[in-house]
Protein backbone atom coordinates (compact mmCIF):
# COMPACT_ATOMS: atom_id res chain seq x y z
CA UNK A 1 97.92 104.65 76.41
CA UNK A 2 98.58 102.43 79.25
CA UNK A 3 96.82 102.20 82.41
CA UNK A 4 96.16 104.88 84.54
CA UNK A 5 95.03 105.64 88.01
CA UNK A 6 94.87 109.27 88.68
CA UNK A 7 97.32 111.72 90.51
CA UNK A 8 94.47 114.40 91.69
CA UNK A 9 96.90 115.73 94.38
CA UNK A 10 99.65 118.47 94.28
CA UNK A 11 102.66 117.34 92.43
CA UNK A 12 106.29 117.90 93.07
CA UNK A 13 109.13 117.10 94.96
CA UNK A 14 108.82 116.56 99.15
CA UNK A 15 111.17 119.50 101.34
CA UNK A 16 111.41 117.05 104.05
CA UNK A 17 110.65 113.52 102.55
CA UNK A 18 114.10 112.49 99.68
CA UNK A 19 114.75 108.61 100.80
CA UNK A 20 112.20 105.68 102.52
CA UNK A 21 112.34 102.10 103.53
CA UNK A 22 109.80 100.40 103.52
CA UNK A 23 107.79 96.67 103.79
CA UNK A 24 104.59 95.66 102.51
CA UNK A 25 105.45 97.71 99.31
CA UNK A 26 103.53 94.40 97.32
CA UNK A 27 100.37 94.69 99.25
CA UNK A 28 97.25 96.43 98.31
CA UNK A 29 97.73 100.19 100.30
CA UNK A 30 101.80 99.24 99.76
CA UNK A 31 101.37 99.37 95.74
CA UNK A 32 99.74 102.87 95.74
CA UNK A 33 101.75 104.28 98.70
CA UNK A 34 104.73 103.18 96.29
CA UNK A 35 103.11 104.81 93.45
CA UNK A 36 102.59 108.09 95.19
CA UNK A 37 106.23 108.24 96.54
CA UNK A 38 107.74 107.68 92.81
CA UNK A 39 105.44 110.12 91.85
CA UNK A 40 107.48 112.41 94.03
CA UNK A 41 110.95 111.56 92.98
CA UNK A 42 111.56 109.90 96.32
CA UNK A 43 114.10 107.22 96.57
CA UNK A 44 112.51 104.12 98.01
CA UNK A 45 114.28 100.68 99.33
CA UNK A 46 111.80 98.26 99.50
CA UNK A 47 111.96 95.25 101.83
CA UNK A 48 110.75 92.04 100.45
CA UNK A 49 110.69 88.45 101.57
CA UNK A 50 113.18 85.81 99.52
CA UNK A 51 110.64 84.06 96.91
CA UNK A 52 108.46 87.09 95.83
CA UNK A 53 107.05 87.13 92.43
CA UNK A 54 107.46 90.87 92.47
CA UNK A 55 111.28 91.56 93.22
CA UNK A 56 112.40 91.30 89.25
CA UNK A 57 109.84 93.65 88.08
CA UNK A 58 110.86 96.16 91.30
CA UNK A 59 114.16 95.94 90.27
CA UNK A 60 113.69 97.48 87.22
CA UNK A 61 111.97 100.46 88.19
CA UNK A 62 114.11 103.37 88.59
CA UNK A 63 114.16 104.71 92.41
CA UNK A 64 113.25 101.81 93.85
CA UNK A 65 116.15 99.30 95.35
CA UNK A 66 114.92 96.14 96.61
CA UNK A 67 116.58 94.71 99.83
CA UNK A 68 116.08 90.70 100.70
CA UNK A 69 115.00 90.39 104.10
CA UNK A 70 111.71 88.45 105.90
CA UNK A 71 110.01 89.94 108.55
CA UNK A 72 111.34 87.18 111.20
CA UNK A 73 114.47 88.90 110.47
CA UNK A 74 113.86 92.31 110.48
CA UNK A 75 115.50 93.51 113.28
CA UNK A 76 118.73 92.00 111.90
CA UNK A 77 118.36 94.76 108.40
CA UNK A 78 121.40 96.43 109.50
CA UNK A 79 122.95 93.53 108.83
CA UNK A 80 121.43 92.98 104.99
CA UNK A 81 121.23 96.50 104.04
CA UNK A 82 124.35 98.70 103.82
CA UNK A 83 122.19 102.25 103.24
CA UNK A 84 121.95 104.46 106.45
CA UNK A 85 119.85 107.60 107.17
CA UNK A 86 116.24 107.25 105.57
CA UNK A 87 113.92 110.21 106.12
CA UNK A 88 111.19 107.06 106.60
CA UNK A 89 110.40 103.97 107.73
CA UNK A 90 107.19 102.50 106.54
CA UNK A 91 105.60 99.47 107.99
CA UNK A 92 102.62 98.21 105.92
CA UNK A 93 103.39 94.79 105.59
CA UNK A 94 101.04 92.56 108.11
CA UNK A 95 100.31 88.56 107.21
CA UNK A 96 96.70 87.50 107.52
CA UNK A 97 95.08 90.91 107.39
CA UNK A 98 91.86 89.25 106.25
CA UNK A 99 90.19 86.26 105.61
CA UNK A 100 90.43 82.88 107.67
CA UNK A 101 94.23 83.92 108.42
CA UNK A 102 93.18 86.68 111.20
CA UNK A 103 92.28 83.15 112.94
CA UNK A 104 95.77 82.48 113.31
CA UNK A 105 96.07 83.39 116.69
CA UNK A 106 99.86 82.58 116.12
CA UNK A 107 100.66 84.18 112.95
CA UNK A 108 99.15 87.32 114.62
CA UNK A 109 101.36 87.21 117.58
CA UNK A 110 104.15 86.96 114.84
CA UNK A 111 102.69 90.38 113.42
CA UNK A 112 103.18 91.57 116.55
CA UNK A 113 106.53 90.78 116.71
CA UNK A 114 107.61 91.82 113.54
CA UNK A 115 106.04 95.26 114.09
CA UNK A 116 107.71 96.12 117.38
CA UNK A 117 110.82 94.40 115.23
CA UNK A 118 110.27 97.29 112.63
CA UNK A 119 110.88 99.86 115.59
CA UNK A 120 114.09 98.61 116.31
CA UNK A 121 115.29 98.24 112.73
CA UNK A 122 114.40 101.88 112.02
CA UNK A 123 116.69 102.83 114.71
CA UNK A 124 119.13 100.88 113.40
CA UNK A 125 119.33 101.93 110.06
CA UNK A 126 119.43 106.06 111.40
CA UNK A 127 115.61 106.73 110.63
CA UNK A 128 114.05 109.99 111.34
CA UNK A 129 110.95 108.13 111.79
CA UNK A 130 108.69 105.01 111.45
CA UNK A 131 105.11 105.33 109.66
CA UNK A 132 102.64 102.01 110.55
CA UNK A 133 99.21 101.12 109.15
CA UNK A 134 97.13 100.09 112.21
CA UNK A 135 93.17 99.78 111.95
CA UNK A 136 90.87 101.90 113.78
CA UNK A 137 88.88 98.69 114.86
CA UNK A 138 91.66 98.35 117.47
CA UNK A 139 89.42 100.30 119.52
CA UNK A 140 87.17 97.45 119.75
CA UNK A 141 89.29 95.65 121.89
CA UNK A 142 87.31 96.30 125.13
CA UNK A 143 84.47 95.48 123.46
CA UNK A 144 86.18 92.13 122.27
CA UNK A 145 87.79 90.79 125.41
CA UNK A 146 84.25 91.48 127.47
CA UNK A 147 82.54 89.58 125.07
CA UNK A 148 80.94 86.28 126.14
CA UNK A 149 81.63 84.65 122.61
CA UNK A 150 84.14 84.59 120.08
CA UNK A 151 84.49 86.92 117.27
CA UNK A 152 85.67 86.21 114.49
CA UNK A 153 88.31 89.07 114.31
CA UNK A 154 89.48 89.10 117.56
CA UNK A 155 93.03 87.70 117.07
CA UNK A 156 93.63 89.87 114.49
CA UNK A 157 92.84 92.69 116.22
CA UNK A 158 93.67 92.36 119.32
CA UNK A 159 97.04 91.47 117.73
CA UNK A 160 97.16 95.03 116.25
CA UNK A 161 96.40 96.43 119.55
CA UNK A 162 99.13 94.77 121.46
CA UNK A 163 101.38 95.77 118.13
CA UNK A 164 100.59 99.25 118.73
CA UNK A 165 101.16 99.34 122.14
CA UNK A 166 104.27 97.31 122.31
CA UNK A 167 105.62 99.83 119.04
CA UNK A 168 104.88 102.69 120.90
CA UNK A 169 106.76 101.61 124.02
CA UNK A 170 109.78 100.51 121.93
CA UNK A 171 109.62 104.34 120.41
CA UNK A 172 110.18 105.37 123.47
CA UNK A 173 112.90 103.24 124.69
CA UNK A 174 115.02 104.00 120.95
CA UNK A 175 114.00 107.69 120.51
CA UNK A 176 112.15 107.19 117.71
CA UNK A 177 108.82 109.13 116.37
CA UNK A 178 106.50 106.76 115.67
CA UNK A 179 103.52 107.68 113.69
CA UNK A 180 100.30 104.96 113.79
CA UNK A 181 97.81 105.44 110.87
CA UNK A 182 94.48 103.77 111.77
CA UNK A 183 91.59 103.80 109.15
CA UNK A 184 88.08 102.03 108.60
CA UNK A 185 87.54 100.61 104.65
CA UNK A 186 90.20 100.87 101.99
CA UNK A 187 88.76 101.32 98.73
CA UNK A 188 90.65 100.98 95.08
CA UNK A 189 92.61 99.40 92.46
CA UNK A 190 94.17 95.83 92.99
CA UNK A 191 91.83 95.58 95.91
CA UNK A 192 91.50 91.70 97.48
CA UNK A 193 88.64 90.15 96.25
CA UNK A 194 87.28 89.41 99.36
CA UNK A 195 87.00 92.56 100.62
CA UNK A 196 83.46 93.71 101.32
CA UNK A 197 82.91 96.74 98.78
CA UNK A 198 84.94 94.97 96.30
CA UNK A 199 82.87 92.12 96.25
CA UNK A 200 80.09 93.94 96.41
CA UNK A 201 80.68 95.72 93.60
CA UNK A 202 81.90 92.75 92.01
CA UNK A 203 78.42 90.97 92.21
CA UNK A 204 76.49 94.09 91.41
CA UNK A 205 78.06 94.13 87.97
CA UNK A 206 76.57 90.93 87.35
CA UNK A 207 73.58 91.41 89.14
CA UNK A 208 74.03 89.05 91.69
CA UNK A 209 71.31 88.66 94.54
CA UNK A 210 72.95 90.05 97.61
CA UNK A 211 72.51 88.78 101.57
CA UNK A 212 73.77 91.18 104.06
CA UNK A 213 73.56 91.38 108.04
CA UNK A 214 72.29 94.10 109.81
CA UNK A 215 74.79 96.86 108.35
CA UNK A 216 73.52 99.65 110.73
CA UNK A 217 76.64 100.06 111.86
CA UNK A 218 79.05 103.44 111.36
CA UNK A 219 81.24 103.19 107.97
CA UNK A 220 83.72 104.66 106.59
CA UNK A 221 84.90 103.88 102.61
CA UNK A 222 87.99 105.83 101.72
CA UNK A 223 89.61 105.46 98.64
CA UNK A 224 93.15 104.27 98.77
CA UNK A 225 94.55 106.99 96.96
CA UNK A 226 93.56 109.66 99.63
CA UNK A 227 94.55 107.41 102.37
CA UNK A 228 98.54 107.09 100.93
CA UNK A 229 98.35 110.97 100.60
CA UNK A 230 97.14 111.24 104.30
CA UNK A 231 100.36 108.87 105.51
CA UNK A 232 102.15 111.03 103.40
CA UNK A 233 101.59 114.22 105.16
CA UNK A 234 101.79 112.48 108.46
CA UNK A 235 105.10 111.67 107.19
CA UNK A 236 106.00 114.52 106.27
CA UNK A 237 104.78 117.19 108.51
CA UNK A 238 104.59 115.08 111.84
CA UNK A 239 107.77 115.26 114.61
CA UNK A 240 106.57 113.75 117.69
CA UNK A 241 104.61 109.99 118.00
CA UNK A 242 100.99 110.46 117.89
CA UNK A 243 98.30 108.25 116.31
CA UNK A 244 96.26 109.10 113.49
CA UNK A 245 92.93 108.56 111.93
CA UNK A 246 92.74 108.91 108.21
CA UNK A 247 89.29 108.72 106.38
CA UNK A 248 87.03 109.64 103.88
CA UNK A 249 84.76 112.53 106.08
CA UNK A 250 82.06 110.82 104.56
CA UNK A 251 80.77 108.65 107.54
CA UNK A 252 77.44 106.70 107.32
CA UNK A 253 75.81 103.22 107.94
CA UNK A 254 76.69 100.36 106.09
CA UNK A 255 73.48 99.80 104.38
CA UNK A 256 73.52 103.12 103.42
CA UNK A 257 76.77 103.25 101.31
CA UNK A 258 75.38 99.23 99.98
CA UNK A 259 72.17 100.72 99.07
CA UNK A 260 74.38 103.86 97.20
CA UNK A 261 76.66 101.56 95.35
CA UNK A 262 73.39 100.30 93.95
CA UNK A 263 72.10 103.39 92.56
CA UNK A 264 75.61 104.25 91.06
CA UNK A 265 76.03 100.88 89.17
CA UNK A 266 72.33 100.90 88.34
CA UNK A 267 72.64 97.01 89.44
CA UNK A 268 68.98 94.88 89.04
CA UNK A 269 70.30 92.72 91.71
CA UNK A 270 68.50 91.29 94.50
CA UNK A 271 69.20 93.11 98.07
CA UNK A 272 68.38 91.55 101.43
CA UNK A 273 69.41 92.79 104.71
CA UNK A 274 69.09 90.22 107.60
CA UNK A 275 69.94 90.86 111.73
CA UNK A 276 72.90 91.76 113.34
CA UNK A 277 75.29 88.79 114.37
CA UNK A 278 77.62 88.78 117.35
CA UNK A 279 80.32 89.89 115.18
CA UNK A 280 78.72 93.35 114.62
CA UNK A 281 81.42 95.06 116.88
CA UNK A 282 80.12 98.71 117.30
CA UNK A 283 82.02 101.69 115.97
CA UNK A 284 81.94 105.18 117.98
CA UNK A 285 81.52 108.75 115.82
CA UNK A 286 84.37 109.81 117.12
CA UNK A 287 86.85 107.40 116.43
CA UNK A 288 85.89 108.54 113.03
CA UNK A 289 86.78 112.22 113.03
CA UNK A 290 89.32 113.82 110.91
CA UNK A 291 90.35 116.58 113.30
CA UNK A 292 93.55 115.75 114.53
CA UNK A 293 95.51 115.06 111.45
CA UNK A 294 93.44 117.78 109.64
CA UNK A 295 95.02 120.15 112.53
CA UNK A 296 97.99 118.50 112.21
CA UNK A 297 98.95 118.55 108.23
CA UNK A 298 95.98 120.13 106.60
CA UNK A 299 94.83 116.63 105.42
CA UNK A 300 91.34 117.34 103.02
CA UNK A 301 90.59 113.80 101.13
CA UNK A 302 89.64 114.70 97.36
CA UNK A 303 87.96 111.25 96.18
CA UNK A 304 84.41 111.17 96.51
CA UNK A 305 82.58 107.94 96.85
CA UNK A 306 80.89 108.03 93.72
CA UNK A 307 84.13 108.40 92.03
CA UNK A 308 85.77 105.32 94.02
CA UNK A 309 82.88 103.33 93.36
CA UNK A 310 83.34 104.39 89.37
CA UNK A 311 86.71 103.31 89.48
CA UNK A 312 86.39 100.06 90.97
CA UNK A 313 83.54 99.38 88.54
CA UNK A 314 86.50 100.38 85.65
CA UNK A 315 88.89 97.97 86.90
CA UNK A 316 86.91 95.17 87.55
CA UNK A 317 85.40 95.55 84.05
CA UNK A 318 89.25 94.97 82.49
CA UNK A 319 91.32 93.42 85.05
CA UNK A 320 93.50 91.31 83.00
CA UNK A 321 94.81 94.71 81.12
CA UNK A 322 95.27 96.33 84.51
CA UNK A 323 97.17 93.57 86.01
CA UNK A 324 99.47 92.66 82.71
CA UNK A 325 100.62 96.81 83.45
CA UNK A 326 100.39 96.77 87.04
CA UNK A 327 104.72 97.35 87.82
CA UNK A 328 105.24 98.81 84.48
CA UNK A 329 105.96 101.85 86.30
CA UNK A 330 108.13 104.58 85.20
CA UNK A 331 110.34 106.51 87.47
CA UNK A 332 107.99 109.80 88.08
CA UNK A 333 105.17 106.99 89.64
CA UNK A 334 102.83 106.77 86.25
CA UNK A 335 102.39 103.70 84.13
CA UNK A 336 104.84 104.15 80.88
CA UNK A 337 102.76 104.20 77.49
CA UNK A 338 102.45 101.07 75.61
């Protein structure tokens, strides 16, 4: 059999949801949002940037038609893409997301740009609506421009702030609904390297001493696959431009999901927690709570942690079979047998 990463949600065809566009389709959330979509017999053009490794091996999945187009040109699409009348726009993609990139202070503004950008082109091309991944750290941003010294994420996020604000102003001014998904930790599959749980994780498996800071801060790990289903509904049951937080339910400290990862791999490594550092940026409670798009679309994530964590520990274990069957996708969203 070849690889699979599990459907656990309600199968079948959308009554609202029958044709997307969408960018960032490549990334990490893009990949499964992509997967869930095919899974549901959506058509899906996907927007990708001339030079990517991926378009050859899009192009041969059923469903999915792949449109050449960079971000710095996005709001020119109508020009590149001769379809009309998605039910969808997604924006996912977002360059420097993580890592020493967010320092770009001008590849952010770019981001920016190219979000606000995505507004316009989804009126262009007839969308209903536009779907965008923000981060729920955006709320930090008070705490970020008071602050007497840098942090490390600030550009990034403040970046994603003005994005948000500029997008929703732009709704406005084109009559669009536009639908802003913020969320904490992304956890899954084809997850960077770099991320904190994945490397965590990562080094556990080989029993790796660990230093942390502080971690006494709020947390919240969702696993990808709930997260895609949660844009999904907003997608599908949303009208009107609202934003959107989309987690796990499952909020604790830091330390205390570390310290739980632990006991689920049964790792002998070393585990130090140190102080907090000025880029500990606090999180509130109730930036955290699922009310809203539970009221709103009956959202109820189904991964647990212990499960995510499991998963991870099954892909990072046999990586180089997951990755040689990553796009050998068939048209319903599973991997084909091999």
């Amino acid at each position: 059999m070849g690889m699979q990463i599990h459907n656990i949600y309600t199968k079948g065809g959308s009554f609202l949801i029958k044709k997307v566009i969408m960018t960032g389709a490549t990334g990490f959330i893009g990949y499964h949002l992509l997967r869930y979509l095919l899974d549901k017999n959506i058509k899906i053009w996907v927007i990708l940037r001339e030079g990517s490794q991926e378009i050859e091996m899009l192009q041969k999945i059923p469903n999915i038609n792949v449109i050449i187009c960079s971000l710095d040109n996005i709001s020119q699409i109508d020009d590149i893409c001769d379809e009309r009348y998605f039910d969808v726009f997604f924006h996912l993609a977002w360059e420097g997301a993580s890592g020493e990139l967010r320092l770009q202070y001008k590849l952010q503004m770019d981001n920016a740009k190219w979000t606000a950008g995505c507004v316009e082109a989804a009126k262009k091309l007839g969308c209903k609506k536009i779907v965008v991944t923000g981060t729920v750290c955006e709320k930090q941003m008070d705490e970020i421009v008071h602050n007497k010294t840098f942090v490390r994420a600030s550009n990034y996020l403040l970046a994603k702030d003005f994005a948000r604000t500029m997008s929703f102003n732009m709704s406005k001014f084109f009559d669009i609904p536009l639908i802003w998904c913020q969320f904490y930790h992304p956890i899954g599959v084809f997850n960077k390297k770099n991320q904190l749980i994945t490397n965590t994780v990562e080094k556990m498996l080989k029993d790796e001493t660990l230093v942390f800071g502080s971690c006494e801060s709020l947390f919240d790990i969702i696993n990808v696959n709930d997260l895609v289903y949660g844009m999904y509904l907003l997608a599908d049951k949303v009208k009107i431009s609202n934003t959107y937080y989309i987690g796990s339910g499952d909020i604790r400290r830091l330390k205390d999901y570390l310290l739980n990862i632990a006991e689920i791999i049964g790792t002998k490594s070393k585990i130090t927690f140190g102080d907090a550092t000025k880029d500990d940026l606090l999180i509130d409670e109730d930036w955290l709570s699922l009310y809203r798009i539970q009221r709103d679309t009956g959202y109820k994530p189904h991964w647990s942690f212990e499960n995510s964590i499991l998963e991870l520990t099954t892909w990072l274990s046999d990586e180089d079979k997951y990755n040689l069957e990553r796009w050998n996708l068939n048209a319903s969203g599973g991997v084909c047998d091999t």
